[in-house]
PDB file of N, CA and C in Angstrom:
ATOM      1  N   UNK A   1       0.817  -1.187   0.000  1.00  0.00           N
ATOM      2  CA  UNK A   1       0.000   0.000   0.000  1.00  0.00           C
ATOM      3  C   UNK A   1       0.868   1.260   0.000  1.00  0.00           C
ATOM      4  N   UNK A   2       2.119   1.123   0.500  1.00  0.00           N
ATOM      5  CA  UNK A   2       2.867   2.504   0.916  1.00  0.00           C
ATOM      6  C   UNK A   2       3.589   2.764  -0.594  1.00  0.00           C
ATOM      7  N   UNK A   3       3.921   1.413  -1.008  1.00  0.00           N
ATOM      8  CA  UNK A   3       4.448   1.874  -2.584  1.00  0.00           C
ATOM      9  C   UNK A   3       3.520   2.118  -3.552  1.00  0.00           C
ATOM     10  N   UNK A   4       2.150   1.818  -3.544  1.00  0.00           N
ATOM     11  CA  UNK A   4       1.532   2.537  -4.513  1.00  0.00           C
ATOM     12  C   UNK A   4       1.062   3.605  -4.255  1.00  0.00           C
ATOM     13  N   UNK A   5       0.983   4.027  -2.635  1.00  0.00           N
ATOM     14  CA  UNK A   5       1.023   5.891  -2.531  1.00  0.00           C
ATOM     15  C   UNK A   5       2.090   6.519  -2.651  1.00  0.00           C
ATOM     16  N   UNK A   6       3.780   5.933  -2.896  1.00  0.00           N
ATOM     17  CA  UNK A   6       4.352   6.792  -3.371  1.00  0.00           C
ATOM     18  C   UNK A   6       5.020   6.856  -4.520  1.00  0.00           C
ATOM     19  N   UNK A   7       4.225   6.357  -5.765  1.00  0.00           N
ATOM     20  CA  UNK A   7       4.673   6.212  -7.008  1.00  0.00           C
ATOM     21  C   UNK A   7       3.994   7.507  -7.659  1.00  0.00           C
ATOM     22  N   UNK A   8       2.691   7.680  -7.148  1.00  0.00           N
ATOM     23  CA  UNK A   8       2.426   9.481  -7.835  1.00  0.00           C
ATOM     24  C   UNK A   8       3.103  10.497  -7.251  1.00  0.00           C
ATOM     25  N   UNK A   9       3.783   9.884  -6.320  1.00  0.00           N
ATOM     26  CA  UNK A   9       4.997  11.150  -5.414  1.00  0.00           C
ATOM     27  C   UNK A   9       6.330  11.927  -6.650  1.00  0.00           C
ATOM     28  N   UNK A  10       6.563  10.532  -6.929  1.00  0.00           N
ATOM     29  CA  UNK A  10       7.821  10.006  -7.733  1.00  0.00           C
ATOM     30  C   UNK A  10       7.404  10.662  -9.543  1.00  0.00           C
ATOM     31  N   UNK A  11       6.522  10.212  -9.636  1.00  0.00           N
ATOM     32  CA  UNK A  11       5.706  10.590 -10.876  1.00  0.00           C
ATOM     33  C   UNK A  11       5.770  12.274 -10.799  1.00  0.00           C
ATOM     34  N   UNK A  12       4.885  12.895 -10.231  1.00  0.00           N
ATOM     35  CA  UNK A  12       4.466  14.092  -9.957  1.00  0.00           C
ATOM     36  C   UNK A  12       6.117  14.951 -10.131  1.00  0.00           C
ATOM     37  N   UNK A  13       6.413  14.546  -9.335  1.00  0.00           N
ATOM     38  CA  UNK A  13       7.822  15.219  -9.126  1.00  0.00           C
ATOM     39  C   UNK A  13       9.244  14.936 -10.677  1.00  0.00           C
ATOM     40  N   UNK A  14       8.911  13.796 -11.108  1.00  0.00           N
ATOM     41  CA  UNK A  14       9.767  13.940 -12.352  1.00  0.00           C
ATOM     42  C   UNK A  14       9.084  14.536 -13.487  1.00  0.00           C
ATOM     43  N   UNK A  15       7.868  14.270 -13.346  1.00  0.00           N
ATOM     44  CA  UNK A  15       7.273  15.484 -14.903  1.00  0.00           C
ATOM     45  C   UNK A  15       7.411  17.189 -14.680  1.00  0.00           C
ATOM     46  N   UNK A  16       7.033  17.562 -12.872  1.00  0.00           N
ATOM     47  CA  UNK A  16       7.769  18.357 -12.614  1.00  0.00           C
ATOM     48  C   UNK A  16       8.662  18.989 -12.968  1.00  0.00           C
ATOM     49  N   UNK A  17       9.922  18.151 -12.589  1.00  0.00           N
ATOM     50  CA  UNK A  17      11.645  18.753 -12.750  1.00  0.00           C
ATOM     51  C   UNK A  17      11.176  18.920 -14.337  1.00  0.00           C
ATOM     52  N   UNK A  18      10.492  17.955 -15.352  1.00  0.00           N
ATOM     53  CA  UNK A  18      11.125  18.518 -16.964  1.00  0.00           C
ATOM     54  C   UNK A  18       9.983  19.588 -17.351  1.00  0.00           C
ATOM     55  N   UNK A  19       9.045  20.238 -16.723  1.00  0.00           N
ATOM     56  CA  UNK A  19       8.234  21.090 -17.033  1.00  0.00           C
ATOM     57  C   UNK A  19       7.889  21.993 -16.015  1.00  0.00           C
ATOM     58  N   UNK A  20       9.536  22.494 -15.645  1.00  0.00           N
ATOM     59  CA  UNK A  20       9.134  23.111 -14.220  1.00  0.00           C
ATOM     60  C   UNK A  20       9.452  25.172 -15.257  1.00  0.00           C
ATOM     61  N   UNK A  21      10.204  25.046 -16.783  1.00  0.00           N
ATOM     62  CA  UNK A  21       9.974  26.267 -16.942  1.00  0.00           C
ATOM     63  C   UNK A  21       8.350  26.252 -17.949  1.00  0.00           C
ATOM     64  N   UNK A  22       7.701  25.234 -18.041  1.00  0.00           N
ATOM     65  CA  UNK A  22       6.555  25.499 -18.587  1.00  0.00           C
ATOM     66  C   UNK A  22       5.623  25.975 -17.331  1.00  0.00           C
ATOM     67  N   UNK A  23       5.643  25.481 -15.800  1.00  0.00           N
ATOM     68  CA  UNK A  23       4.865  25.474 -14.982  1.00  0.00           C
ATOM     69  C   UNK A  23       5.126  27.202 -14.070  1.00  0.00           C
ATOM     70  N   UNK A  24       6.444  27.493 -14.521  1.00  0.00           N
ATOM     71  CA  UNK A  24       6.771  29.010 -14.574  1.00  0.00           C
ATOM     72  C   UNK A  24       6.090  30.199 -15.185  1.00  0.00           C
ATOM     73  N   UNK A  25       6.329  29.673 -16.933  1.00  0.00           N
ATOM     74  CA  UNK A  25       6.001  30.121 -17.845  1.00  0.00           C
ATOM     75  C   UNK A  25       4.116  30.445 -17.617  1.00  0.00           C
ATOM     76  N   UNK A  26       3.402  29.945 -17.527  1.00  0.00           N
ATOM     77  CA  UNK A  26       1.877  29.656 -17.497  1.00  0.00           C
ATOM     78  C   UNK A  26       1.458  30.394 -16.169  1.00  0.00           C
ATOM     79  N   UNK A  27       2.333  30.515 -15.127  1.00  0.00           N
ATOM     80  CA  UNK A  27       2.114  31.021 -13.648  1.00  0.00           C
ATOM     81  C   UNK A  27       1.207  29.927 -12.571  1.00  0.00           C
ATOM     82  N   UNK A  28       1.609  28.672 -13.150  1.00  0.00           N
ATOM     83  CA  UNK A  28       0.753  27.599 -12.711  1.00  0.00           C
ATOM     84  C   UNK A  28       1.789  26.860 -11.313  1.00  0.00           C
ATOM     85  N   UNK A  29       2.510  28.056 -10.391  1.00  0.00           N
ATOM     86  CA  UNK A  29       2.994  27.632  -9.489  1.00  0.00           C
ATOM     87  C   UNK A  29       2.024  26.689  -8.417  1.00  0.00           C
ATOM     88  N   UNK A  30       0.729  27.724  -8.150  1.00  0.00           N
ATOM     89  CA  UNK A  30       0.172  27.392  -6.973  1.00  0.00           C
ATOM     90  C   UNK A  30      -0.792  26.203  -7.270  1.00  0.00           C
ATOM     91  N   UNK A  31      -0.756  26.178  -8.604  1.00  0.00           N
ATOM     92  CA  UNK A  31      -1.380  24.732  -8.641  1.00  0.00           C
ATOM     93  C   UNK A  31      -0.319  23.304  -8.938  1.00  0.00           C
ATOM     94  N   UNK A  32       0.318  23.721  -9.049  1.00  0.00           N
ATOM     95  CA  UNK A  32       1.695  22.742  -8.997  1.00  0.00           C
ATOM     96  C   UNK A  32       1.854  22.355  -7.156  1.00  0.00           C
ATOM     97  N   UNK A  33       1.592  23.006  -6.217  1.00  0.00           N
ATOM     98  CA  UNK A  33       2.454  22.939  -5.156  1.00  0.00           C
ATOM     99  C   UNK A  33       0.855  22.522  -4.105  1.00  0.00           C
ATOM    100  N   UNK A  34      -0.342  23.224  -5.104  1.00  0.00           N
ATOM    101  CA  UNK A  34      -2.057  22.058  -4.365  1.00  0.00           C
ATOM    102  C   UNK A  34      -1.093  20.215  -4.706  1.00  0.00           C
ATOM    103  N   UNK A  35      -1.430  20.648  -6.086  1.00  0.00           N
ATOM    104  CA  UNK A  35      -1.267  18.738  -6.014  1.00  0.00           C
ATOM    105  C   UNK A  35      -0.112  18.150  -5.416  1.00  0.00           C
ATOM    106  N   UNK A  36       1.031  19.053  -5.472  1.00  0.00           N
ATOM    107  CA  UNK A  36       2.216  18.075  -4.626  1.00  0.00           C
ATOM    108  C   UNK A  36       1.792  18.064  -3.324  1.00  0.00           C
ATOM    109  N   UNK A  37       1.073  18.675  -2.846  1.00  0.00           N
ATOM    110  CA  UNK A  37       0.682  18.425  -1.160  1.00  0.00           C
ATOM    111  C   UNK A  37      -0.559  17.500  -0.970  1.00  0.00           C
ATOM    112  N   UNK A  38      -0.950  17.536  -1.980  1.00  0.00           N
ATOM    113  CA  UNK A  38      -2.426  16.141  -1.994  1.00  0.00           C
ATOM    114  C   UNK A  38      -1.474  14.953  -2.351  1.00  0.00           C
ATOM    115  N   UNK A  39      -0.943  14.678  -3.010  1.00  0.00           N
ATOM    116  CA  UNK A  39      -0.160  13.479  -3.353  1.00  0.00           C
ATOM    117  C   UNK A  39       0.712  13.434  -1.744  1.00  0.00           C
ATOM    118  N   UNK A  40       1.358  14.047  -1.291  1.00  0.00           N
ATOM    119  CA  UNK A  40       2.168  14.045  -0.282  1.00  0.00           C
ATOM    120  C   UNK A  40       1.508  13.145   1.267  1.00  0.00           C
ATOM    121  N   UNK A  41       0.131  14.112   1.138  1.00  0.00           N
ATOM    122  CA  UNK A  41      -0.661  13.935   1.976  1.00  0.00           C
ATOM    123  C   UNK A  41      -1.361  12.462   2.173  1.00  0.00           C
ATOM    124  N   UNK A  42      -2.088  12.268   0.930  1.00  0.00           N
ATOM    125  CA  UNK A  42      -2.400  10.849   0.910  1.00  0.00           C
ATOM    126  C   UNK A  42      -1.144   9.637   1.104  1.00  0.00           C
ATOM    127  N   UNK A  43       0.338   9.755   1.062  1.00  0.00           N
ATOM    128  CA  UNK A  43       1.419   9.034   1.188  1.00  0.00           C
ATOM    129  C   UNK A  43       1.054   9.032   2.922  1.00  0.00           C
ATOM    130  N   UNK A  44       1.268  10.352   3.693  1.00  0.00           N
ATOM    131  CA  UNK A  44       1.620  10.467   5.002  1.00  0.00           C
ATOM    132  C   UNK A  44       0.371  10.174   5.664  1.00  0.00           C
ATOM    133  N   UNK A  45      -0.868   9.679   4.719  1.00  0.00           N
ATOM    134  CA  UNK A  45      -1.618   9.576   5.787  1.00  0.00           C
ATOM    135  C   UNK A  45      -1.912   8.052   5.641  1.00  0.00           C
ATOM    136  N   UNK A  46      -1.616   7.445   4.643  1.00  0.00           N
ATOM    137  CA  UNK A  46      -1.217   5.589   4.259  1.00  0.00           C
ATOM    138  C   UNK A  46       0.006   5.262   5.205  1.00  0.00           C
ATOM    139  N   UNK A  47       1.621   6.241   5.883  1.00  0.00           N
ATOM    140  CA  UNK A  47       2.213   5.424   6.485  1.00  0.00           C
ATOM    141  C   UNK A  47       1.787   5.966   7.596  1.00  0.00           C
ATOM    142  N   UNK A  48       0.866   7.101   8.032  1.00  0.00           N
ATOM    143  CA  UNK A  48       0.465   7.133   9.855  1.00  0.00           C
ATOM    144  C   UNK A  48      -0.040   5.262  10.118  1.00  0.00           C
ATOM    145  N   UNK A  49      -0.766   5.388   9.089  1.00  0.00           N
ATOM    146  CA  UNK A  49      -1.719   4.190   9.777  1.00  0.00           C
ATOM    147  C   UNK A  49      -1.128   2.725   9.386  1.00  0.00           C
ATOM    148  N   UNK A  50      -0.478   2.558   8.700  1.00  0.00           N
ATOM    149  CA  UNK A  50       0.502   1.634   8.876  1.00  0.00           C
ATOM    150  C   UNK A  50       1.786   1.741  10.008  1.00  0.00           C
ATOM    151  N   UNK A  51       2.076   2.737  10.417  1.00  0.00           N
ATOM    152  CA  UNK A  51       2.917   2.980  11.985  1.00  0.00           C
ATOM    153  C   UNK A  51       1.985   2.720  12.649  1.00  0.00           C
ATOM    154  N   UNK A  52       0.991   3.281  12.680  1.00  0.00           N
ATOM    155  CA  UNK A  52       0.271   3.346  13.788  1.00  0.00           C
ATOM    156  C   UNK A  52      -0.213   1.579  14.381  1.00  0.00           C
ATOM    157  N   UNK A  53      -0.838   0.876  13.612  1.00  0.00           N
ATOM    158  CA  UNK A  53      -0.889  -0.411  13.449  1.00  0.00           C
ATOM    159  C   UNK A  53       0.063  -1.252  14.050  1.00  0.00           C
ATOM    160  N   UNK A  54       1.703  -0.810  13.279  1.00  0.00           N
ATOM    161  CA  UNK A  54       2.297  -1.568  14.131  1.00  0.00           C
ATOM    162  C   UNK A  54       2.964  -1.599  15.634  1.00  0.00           C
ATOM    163  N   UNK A  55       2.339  -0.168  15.536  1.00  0.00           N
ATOM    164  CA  UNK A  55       2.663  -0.055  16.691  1.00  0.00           C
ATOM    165  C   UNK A  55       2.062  -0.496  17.782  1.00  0.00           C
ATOM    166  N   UNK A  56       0.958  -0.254  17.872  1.00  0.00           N
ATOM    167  CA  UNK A  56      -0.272  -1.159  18.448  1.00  0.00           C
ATOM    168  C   UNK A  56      -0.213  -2.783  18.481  1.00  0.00           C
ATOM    169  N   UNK A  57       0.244  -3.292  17.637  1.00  0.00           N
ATOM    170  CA  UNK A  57       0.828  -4.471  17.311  1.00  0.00           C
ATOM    171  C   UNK A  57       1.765  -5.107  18.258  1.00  0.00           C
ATOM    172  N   UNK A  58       2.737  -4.041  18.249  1.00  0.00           N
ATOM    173  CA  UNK A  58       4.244  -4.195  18.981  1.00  0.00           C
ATOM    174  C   UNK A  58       3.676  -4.251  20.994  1.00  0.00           C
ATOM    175  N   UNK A  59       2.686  -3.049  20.974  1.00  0.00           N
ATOM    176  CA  UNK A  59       2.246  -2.750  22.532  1.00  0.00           C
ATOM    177  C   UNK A  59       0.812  -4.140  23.055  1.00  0.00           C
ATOM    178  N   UNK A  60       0.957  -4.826  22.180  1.00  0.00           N
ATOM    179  CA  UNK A  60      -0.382  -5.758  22.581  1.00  0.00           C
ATOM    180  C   UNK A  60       0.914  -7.546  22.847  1.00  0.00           C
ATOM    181  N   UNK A  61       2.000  -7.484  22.036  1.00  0.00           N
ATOM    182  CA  UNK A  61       2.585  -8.374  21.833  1.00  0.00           C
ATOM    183  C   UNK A  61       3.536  -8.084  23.362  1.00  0.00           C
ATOM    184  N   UNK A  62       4.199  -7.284  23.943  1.00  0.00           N
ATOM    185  CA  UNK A  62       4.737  -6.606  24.644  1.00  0.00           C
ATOM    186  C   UNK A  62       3.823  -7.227  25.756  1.00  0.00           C
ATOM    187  N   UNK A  63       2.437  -6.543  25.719  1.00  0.00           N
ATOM    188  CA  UNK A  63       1.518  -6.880  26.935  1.00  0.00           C
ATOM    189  C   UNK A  63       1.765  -8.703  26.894  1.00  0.00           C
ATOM    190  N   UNK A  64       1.381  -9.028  26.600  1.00  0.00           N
ATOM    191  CA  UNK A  64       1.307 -10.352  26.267  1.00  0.00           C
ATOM    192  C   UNK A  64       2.196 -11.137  26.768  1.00  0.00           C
ATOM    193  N   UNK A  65       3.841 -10.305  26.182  1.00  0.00           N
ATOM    194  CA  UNK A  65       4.643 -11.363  26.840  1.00  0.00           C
ATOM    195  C   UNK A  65       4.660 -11.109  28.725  1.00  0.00           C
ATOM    196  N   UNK A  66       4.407  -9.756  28.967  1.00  0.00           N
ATOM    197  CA  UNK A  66       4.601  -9.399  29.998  1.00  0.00           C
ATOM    198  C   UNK A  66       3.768 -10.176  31.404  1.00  0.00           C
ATOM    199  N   UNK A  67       2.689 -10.406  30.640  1.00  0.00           N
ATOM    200  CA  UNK A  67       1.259 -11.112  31.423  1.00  0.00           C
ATOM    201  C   UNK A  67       2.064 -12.788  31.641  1.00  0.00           C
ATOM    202  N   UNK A  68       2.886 -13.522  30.734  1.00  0.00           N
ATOM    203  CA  UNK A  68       2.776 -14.791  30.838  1.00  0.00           C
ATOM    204  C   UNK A  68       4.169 -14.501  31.385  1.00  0.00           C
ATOM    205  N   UNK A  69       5.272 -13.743  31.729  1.00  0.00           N
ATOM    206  CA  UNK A  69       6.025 -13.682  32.241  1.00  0.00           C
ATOM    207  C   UNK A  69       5.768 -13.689  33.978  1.00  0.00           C
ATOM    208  N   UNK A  70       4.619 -12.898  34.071  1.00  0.00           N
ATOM    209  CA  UNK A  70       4.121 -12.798  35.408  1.00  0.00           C
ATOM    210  C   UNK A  70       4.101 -13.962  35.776  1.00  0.00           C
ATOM    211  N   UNK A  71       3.140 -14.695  35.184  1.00  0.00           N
ATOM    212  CA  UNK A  71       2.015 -15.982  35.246  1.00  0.00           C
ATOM    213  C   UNK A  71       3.271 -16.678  35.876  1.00  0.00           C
ATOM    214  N   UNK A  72       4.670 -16.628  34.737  1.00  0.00           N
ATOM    215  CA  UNK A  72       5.486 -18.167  35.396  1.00  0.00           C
ATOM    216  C   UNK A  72       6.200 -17.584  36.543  1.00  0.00           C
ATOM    217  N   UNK A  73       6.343 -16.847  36.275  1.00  0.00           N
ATOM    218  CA  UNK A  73       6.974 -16.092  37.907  1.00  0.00           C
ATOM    219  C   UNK A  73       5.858 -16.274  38.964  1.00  0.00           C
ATOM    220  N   UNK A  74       5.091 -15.967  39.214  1.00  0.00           N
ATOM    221  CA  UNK A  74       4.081 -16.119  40.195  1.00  0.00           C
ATOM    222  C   UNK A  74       4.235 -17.592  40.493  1.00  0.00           C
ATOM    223  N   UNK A  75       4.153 -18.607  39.470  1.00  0.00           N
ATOM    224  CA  UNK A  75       4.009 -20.174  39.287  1.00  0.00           C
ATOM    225  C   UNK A  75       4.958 -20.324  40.091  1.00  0.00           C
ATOM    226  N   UNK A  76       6.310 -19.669  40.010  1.00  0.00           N
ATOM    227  CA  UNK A  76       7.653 -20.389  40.544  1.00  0.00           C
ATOM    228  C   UNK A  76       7.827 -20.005  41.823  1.00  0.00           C
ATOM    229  N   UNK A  77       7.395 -18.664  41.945  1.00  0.00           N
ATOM    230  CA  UNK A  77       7.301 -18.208  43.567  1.00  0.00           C
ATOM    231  C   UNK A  77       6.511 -19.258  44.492  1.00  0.00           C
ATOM    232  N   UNK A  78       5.861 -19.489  44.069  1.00  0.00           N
ATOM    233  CA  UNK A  78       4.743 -20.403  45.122  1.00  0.00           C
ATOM    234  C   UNK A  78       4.642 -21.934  44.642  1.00  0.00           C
ATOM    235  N   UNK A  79       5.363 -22.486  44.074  1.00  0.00           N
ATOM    236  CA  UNK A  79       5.985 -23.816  43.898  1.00  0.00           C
ATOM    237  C   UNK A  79       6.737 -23.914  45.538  1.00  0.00           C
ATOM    238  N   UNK A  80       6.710 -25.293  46.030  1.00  0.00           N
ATOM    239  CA  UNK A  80       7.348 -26.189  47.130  1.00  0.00           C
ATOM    240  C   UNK A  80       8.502 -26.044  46.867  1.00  0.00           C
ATOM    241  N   UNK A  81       9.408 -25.687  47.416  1.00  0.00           N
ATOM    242  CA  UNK A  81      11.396 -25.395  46.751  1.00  0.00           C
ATOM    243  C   UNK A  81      11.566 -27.119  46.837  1.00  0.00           C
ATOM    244  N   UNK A  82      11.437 -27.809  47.419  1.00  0.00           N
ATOM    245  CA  UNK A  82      11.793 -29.146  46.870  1.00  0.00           C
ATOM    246  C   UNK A  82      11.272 -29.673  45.109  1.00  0.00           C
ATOM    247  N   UNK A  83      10.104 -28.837  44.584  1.00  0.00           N
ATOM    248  CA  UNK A  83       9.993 -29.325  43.605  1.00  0.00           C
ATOM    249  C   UNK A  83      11.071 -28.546  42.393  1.00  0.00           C
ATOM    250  N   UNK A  84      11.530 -27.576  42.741  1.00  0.00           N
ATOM    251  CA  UNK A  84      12.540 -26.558  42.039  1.00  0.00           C
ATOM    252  C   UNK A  84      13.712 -27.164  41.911  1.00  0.00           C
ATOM    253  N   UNK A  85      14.030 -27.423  42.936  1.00  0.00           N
ATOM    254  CA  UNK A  85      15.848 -28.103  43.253  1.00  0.00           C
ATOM    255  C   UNK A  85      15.123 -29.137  42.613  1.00  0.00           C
TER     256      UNK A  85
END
Protein backbone atom coordinates (compact mmCIF):
# COMPACT_ATOMS: atom_id res chain seq x y z
CA UNK A 1 0.00 0.00 0.00
CA UNK A 2 2.87 2.50 0.92
CA UNK A 3 4.45 1.87 -2.58
CA UNK A 4 1.53 2.54 -4.51
CA UNK A 5 1.02 5.89 -2.53
CA UNK A 6 4.35 6.79 -3.37
CA UNK A 7 4.67 6.21 -7.01
CA UNK A 8 2.43 9.48 -7.83
CA UNK A 9 5.00 11.15 -5.41
CA UNK A 10 7.82 10.01 -7.73
CA UNK A 11 5.71 10.59 -10.88
CA UNK A 12 4.47 14.09 -9.96
CA UNK A 13 7.82 15.22 -9.13
CA UNK A 14 9.77 13.94 -12.35
CA UNK A 15 7.27 15.48 -14.90
CA UNK A 16 7.77 18.36 -12.61
CA UNK A 17 11.65 18.75 -12.75
CA UNK A 18 11.12 18.52 -16.96
CA UNK A 19 8.23 21.09 -17.03
CA UNK A 20 9.13 23.11 -14.22
CA UNK A 21 9.97 26.27 -16.94
CA UNK A 22 6.56 25.50 -18.59
CA UNK A 23 4.86 25.47 -14.98
CA UNK A 24 6.77 29.01 -14.57
CA UNK A 25 6.00 30.12 -17.84
CA UNK A 26 1.88 29.66 -17.50
CA UNK A 27 2.11 31.02 -13.65
CA UNK A 28 0.75 27.60 -12.71
CA UNK A 29 2.99 27.63 -9.49
CA UNK A 30 0.17 27.39 -6.97
CA UNK A 31 -1.38 24.73 -8.64
CA UNK A 32 1.70 22.74 -9.00
CA UNK A 33 2.45 22.94 -5.16
CA UNK A 34 -2.06 22.06 -4.36
CA UNK A 35 -1.27 18.74 -6.01
CA UNK A 36 2.22 18.08 -4.63
CA UNK A 37 0.68 18.42 -1.16
CA UNK A 38 -2.43 16.14 -1.99
CA UNK A 39 -0.16 13.48 -3.35
CA UNK A 40 2.17 14.05 -0.28
CA UNK A 41 -0.66 13.93 1.98
CA UNK A 42 -2.40 10.85 0.91
CA UNK A 43 1.42 9.03 1.19
CA UNK A 44 1.62 10.47 5.00
CA UNK A 45 -1.62 9.58 5.79
CA UNK A 46 -1.22 5.59 4.26
CA UNK A 47 2.21 5.42 6.49
CA UNK A 48 0.46 7.13 9.85
CA UNK A 49 -1.72 4.19 9.78
CA UNK A 50 0.50 1.63 8.88
CA UNK A 51 2.92 2.98 11.99
CA UNK A 52 0.27 3.35 13.79
CA UNK A 53 -0.89 -0.41 13.45
CA UNK A 54 2.30 -1.57 14.13
CA UNK A 55 2.66 -0.06 16.69
CA UNK A 56 -0.27 -1.16 18.45
CA UNK A 57 0.83 -4.47 17.31
CA UNK A 58 4.24 -4.20 18.98
CA UNK A 59 2.25 -2.75 22.53
CA UNK A 60 -0.38 -5.76 22.58
CA UNK A 61 2.59 -8.37 21.83
CA UNK A 62 4.74 -6.61 24.64
CA UNK A 63 1.52 -6.88 26.93
CA UNK A 64 1.31 -10.35 26.27
CA UNK A 65 4.64 -11.36 26.84
CA UNK A 66 4.60 -9.40 30.00
CA UNK A 67 1.26 -11.11 31.42
CA UNK A 68 2.78 -14.79 30.84
CA UNK A 69 6.02 -13.68 32.24
CA UNK A 70 4.12 -12.80 35.41
CA UNK A 71 2.01 -15.98 35.25
CA UNK A 72 5.49 -18.17 35.40
CA UNK A 73 6.97 -16.09 37.91
CA UNK A 74 4.08 -16.12 40.19
CA UNK A 75 4.01 -20.17 39.29
CA UNK A 76 7.65 -20.39 40.54
CA UNK A 77 7.30 -18.21 43.57
CA UNK A 78 4.74 -20.40 45.12
CA UNK A 79 5.99 -23.82 43.90
CA UNK A 80 7.35 -26.19 47.13
CA UNK A 81 11.40 -25.39 46.75
CA UNK A 82 11.79 -29.15 46.87
CA UNK A 83 9.99 -29.33 43.61
CA UNK A 84 12.54 -26.56 42.04
CA UNK A 85 15.85 -28.10 43.25
Amino acid sequence: MIGIQKSPIQHHFSESISGASTIRCFNQEIRFLSKCFRVIDDYSRVTFHNTATMERLCVRINFLFNLVFFILLFVLVHLPRASIV
